[in-house]
N, C-alpha and C. Protein backbone atom coordinates (compact mmCIF):
# COMPACT_ATOMS: atom_id res chain seq x y z
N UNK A 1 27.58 8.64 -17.96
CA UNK A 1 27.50 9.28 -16.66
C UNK A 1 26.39 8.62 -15.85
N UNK A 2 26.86 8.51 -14.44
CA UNK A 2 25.81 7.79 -13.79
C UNK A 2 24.49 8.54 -13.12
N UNK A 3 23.09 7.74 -13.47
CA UNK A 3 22.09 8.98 -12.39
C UNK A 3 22.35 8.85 -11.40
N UNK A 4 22.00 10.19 -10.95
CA UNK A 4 21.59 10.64 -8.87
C UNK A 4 20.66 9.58 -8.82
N UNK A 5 20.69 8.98 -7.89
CA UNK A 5 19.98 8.70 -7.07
C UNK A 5 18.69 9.51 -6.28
N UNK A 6 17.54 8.95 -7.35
CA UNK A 6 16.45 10.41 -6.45
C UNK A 6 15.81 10.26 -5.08
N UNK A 7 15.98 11.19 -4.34
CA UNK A 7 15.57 10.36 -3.01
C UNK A 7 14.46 10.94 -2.68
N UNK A 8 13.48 10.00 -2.35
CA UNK A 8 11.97 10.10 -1.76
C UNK A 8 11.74 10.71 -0.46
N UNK A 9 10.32 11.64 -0.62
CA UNK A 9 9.96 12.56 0.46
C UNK A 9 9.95 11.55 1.54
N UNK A 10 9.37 12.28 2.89
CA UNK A 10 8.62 11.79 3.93
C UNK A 10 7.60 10.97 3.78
N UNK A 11 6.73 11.49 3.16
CA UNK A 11 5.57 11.70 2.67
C UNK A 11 4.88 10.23 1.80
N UNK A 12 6.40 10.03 0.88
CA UNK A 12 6.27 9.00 0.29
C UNK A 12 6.32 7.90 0.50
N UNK A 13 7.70 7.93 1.67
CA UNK A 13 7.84 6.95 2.32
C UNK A 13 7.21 6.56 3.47
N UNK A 14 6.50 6.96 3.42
CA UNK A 14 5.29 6.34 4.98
C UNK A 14 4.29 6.08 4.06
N UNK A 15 4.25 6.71 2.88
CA UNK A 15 2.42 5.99 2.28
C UNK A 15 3.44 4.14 1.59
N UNK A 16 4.85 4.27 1.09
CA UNK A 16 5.36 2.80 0.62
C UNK A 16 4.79 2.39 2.05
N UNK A 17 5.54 2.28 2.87
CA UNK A 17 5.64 1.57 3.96
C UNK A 17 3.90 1.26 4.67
N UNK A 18 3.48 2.28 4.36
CA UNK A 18 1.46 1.75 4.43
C UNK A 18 1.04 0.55 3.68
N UNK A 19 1.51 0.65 2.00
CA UNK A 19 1.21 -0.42 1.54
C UNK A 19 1.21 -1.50 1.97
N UNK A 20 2.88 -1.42 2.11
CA UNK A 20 3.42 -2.85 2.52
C UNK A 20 3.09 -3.29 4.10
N UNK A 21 2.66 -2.56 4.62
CA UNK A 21 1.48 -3.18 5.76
C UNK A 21 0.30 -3.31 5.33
N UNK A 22 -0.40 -2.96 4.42
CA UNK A 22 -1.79 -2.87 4.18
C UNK A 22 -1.63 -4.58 3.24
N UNK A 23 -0.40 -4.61 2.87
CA UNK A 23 -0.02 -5.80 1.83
C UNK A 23 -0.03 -7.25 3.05
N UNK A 24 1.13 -7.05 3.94
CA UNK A 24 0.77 -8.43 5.10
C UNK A 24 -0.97 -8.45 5.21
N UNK A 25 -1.52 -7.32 5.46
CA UNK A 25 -2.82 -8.03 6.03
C UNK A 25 -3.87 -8.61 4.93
N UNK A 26 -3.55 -8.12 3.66
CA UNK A 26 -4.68 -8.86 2.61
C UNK A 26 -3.62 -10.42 2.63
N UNK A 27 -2.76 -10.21 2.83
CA UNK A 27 -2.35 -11.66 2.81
C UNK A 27 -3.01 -12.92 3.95
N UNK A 28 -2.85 -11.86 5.33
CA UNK A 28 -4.03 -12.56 5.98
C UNK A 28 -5.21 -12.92 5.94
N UNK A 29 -6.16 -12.32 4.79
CA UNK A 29 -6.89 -12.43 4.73
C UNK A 29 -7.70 -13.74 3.93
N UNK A 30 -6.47 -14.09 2.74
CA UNK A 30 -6.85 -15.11 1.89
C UNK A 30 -5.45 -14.88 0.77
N UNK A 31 -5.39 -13.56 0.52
CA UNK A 31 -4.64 -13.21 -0.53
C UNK A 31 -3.48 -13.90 -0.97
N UNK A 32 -2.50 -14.26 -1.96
CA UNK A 32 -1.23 -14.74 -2.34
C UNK A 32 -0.76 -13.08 -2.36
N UNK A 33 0.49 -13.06 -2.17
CA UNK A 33 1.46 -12.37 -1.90
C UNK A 33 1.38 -11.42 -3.68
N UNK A 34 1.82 -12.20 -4.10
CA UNK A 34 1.02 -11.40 -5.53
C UNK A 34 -0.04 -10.88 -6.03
N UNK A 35 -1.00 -11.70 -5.77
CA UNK A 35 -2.65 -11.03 -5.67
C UNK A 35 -2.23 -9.61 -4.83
N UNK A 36 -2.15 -9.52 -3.66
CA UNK A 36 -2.28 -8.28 -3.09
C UNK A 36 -1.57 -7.59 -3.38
N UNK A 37 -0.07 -7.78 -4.11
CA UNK A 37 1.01 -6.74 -4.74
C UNK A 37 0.15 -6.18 -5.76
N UNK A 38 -0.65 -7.46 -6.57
CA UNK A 38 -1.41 -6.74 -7.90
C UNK A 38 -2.44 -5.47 -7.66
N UNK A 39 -3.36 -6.16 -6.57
CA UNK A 39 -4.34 -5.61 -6.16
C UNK A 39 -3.78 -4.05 -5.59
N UNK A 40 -2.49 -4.08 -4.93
CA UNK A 40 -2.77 -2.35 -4.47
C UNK A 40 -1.93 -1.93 -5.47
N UNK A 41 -1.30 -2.31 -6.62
CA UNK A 41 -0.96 -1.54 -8.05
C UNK A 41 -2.06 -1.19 -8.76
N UNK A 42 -3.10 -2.30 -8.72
CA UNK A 42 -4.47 -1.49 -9.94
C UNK A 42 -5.03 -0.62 -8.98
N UNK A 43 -5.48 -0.84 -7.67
CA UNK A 43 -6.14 0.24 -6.87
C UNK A 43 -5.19 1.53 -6.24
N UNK A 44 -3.97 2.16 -6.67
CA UNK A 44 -3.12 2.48 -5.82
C UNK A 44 -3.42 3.86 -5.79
N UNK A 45 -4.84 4.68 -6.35
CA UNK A 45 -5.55 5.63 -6.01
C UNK A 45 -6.33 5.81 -4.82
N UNK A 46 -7.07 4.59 -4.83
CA UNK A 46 -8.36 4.52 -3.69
C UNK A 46 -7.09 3.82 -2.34
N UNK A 47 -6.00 2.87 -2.32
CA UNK A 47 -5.51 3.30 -1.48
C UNK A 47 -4.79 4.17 -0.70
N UNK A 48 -4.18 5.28 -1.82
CA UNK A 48 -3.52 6.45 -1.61
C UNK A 48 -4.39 7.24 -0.99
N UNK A 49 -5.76 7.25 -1.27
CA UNK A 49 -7.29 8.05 -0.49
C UNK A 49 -7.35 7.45 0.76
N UNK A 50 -7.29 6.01 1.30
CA UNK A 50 -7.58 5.33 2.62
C UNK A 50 -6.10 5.75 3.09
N UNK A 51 -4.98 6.00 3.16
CA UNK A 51 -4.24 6.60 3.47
C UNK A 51 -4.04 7.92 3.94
N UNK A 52 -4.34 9.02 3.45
CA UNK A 52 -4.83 10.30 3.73
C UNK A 52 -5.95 10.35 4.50
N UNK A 53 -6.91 9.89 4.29
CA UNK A 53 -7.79 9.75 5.03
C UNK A 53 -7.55 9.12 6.47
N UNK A 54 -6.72 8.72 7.37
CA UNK A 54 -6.20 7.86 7.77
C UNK A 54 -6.68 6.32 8.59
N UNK A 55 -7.03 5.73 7.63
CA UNK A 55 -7.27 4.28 7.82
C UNK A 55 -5.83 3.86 8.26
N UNK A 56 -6.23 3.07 9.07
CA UNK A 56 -4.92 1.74 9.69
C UNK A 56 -4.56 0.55 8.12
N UNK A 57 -3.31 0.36 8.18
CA UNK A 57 -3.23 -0.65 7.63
C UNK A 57 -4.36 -1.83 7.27
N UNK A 58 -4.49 -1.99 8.29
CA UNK A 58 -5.68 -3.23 9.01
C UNK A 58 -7.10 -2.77 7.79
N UNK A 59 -7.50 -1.51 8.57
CA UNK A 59 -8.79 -0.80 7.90
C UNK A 59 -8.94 -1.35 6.67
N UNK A 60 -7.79 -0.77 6.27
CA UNK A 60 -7.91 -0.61 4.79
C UNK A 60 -7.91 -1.58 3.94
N UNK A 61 -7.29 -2.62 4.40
CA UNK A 61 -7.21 -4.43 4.10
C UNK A 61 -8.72 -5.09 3.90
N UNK A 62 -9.08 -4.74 4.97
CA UNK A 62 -11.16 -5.15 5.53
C UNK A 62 -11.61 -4.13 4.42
N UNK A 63 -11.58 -3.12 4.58
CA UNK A 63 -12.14 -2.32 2.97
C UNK A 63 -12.47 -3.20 1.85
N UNK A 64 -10.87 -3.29 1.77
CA UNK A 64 -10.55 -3.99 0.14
C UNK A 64 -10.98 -5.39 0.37
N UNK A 65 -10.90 -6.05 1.37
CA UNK A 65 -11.56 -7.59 1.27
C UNK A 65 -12.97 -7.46 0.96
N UNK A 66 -13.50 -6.74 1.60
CA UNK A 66 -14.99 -6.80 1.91
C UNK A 66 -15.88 -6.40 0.30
């Protein structure tokens, strides 16, 4: 038998879609496209916090570079 398909809040899907902006800009910064995939998987607490908190994409990139 096949699974449902689980479908994601609001909620969830605006903090994915944060990443993956918060992800272009560490790429601007220096990052490889992987480095920064890695980087907001090991940190994906303290960015889930700059999120709520509401940092810009941008912000939160300069955070984590700095």
């Amino acid at each position: 038998m096949a699974k449902k398909k689980e479908e994601l809040d609001e909620e969830t899907l605006a903090l994915i879609h944060w990443c993956i902006e918060v992800e272009g800009f560490l790429v601007a910064g220096g990052a490889t496209l992987a480095q920064a995939q890695e980087h907001i998987e090991d940190e994906v607490e303290w960015f889930t916090d700059q999120f709520y908190d509401g940092l810009t994409p941008e912000e939160a990139a300069k955070e984590a570079l700095a």
